[in-house]
Protein backbone atom coordinates (compact mmCIF):
# COMPACT_ATOMS: atom_id res chain seq x y z
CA UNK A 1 -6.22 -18.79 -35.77
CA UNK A 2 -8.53 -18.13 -32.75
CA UNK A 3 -8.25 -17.18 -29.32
CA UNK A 4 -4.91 -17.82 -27.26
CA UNK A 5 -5.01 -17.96 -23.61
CA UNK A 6 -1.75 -16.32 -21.95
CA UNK A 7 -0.21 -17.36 -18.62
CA UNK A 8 1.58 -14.38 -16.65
CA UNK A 9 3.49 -17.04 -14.14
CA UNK A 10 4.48 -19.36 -17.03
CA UNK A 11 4.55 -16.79 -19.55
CA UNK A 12 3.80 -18.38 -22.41
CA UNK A 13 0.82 -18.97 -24.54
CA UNK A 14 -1.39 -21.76 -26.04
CA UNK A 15 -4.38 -22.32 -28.32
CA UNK A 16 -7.62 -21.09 -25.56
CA UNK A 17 -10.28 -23.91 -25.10
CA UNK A 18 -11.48 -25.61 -21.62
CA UNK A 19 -9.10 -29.07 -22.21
CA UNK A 20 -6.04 -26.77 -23.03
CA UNK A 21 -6.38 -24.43 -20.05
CA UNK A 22 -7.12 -27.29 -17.46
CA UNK A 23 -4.40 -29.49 -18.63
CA UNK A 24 -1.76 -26.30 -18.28
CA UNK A 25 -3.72 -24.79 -14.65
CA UNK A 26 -3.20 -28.38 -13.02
CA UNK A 27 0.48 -29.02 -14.82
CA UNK A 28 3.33 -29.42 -13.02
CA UNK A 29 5.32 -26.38 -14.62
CA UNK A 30 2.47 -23.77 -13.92
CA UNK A 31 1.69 -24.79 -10.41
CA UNK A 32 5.83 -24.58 -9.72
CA UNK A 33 5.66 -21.26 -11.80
CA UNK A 34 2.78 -20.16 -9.57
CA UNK A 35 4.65 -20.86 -6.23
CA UNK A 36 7.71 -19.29 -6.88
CA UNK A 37 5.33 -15.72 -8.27
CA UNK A 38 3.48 -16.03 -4.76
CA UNK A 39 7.23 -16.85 -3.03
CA UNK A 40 8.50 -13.07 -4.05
CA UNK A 41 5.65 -11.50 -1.71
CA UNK A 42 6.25 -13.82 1.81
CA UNK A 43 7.51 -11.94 4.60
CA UNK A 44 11.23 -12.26 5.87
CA UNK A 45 10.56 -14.05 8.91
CA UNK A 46 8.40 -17.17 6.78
CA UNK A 47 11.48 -16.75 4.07
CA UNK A 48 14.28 -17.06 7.24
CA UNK A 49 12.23 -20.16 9.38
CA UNK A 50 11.95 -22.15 6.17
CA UNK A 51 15.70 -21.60 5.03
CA UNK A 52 17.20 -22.63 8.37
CA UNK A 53 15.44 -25.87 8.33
CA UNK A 54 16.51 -26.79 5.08
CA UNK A 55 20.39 -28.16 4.44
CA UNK A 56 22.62 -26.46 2.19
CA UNK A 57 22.28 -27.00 -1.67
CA UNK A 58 26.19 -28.91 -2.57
CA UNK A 59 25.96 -27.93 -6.11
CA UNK A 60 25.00 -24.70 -5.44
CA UNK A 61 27.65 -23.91 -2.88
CA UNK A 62 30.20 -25.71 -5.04
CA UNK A 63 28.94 -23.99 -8.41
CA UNK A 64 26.84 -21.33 -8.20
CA UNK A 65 24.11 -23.01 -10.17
CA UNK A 66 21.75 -25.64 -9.38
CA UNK A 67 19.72 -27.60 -12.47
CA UNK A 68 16.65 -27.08 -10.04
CA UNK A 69 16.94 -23.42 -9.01
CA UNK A 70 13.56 -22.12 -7.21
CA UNK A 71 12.66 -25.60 -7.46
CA UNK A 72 14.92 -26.84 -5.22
CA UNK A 73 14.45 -28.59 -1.80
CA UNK A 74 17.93 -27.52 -0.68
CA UNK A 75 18.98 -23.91 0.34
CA UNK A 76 20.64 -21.87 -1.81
CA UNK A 77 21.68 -19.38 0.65
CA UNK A 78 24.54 -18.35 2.10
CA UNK A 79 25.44 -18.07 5.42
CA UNK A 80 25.92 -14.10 4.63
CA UNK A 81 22.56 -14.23 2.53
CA UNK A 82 21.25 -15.74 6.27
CA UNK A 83 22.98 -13.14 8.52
CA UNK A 84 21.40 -10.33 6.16
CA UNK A 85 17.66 -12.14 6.29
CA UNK A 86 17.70 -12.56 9.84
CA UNK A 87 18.95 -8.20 10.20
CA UNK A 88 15.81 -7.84 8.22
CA UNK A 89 13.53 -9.35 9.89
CA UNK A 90 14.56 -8.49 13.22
CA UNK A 91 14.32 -4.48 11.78
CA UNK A 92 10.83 -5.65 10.88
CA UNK A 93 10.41 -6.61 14.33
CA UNK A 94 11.58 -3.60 15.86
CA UNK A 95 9.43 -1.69 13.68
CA UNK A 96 6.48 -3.53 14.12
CA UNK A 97 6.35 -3.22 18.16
CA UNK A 98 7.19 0.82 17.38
CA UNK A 99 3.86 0.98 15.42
CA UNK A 100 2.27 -1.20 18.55
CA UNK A 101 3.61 0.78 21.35
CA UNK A 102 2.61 4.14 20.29
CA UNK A 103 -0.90 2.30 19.31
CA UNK A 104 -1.44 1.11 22.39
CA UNK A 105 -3.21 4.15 24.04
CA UNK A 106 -6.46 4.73 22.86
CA UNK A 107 -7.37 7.44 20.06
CA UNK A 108 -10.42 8.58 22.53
CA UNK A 109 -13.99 8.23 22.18
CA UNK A 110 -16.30 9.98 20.54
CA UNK A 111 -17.86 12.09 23.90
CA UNK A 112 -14.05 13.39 23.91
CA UNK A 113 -14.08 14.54 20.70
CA UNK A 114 -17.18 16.07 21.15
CA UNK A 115 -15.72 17.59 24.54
CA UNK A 116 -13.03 19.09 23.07
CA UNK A 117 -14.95 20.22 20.27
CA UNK A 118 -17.27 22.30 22.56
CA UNK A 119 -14.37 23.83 24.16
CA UNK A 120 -13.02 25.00 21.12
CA UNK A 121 -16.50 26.70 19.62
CA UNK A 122 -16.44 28.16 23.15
CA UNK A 123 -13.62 29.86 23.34
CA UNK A 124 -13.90 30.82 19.60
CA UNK A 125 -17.10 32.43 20.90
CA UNK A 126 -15.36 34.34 23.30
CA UNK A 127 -12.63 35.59 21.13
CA UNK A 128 -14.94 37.08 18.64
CA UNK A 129 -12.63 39.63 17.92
CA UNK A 130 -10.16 37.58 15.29
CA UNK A 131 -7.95 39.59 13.56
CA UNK A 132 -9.60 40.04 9.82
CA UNK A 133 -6.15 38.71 8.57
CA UNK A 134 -7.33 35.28 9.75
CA UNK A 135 -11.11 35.34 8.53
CA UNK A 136 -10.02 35.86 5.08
CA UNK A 137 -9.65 32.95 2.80
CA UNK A 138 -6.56 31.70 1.97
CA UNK A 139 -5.75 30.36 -1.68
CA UNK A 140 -2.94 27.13 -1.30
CA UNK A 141 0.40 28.20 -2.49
CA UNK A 142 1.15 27.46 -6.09
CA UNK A 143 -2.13 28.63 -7.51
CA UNK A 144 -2.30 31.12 -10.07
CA UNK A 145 -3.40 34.60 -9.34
CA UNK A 146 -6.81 35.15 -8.42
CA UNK A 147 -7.66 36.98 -11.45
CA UNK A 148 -7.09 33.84 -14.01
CA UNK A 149 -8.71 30.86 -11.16
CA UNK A 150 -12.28 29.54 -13.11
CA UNK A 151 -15.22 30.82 -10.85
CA UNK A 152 -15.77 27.81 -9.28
CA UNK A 153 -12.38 28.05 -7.42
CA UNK A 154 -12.95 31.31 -6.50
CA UNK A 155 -13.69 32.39 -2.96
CA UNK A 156 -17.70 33.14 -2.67
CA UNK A 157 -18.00 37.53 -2.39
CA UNK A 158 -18.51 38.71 1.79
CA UNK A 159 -22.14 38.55 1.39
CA UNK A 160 -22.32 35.12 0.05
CA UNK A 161 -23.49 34.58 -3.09
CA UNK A 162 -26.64 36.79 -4.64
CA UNK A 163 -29.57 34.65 -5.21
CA UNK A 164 -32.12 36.34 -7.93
CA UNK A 165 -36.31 36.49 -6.53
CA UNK A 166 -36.95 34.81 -9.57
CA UNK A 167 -34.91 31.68 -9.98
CA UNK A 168 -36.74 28.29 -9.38
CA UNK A 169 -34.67 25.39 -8.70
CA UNK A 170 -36.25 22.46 -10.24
């Protein structure tokens, strides 16, 4: 039978060669199917601007249907459906100048970091006498005793590992 070339926006398929798949790419029907997909990911506020300039779909309001559905040119929403958008996009809003505002100082540069840093070794110098409690590795919680972890999980022995005079890495 050959190969079949499937479209995900029109969902449907057709016999695959290059005359086939232009003629259905640059059709009508795939390039509407195509804008409506890429429609369901626009962000509130583009959805809300572009509904308030449009006038209200008659049949719609009067039906509930509309022979050209997504297609449309008129709006199919309600003036509730409106009131709703326009909540959600002025939550995005809010949210968005949250995210800014506690953005807007600085993370620090790098000479901080490195400040800091040197403070910390310092003082860790300092207080060399931490508790043993805290030097001693801690497995995360959940894992199974140490008996059954594989050795690679396990924590290395005080001494570090014993290295043998006669291995060769190569």
């Amino acid at each position: 039978m050959g190969k079949r070339y499937f479209c995900d926006y029109c969902d449907r398929s057709f016999q695959d060669n290059l005359h086939n798949r232009k003629k259905h790419l640059n059709g009508v029907q795939h390039l509407r199917a195509k804008k409506v997909w890429y429609d369901l990911f626009r962000d509130a506020a583009a959805i809300l601007q572009e509904e308030q300039s449009k006038k209200p779909c008659r049949k719609f309001l009067q039906t509930g249907q509309c022979d050209f559905g997504s297609n449309c040119r008129f709006s199919h929403m309600t003036e509730v459906d409106l009131e709703k958008l326009s909540a959600q996009v002025q939550e995005e809003r809010r949210v968005k100048e949250q995210q800014q505002d506690g953005m807007a100082s600085p993370p620090g540069t790098i000479e901080d970091w490195l400040e800091k840093r040197a403070k910390r070794l310092r003082s860790a110098q300092t207080n060399s006498a931490v508790p043993e409690e805290e030097s001693i590795f801690q497995y995360p919680p959940g894992w199974p005793p140490i008996q059954e972890l594989p050795p690679s999980l396990q924590a290395p022995p005080p001494g570090g590992w014993l290295v043998p005079p006669s291995l060769q890495w190569g």
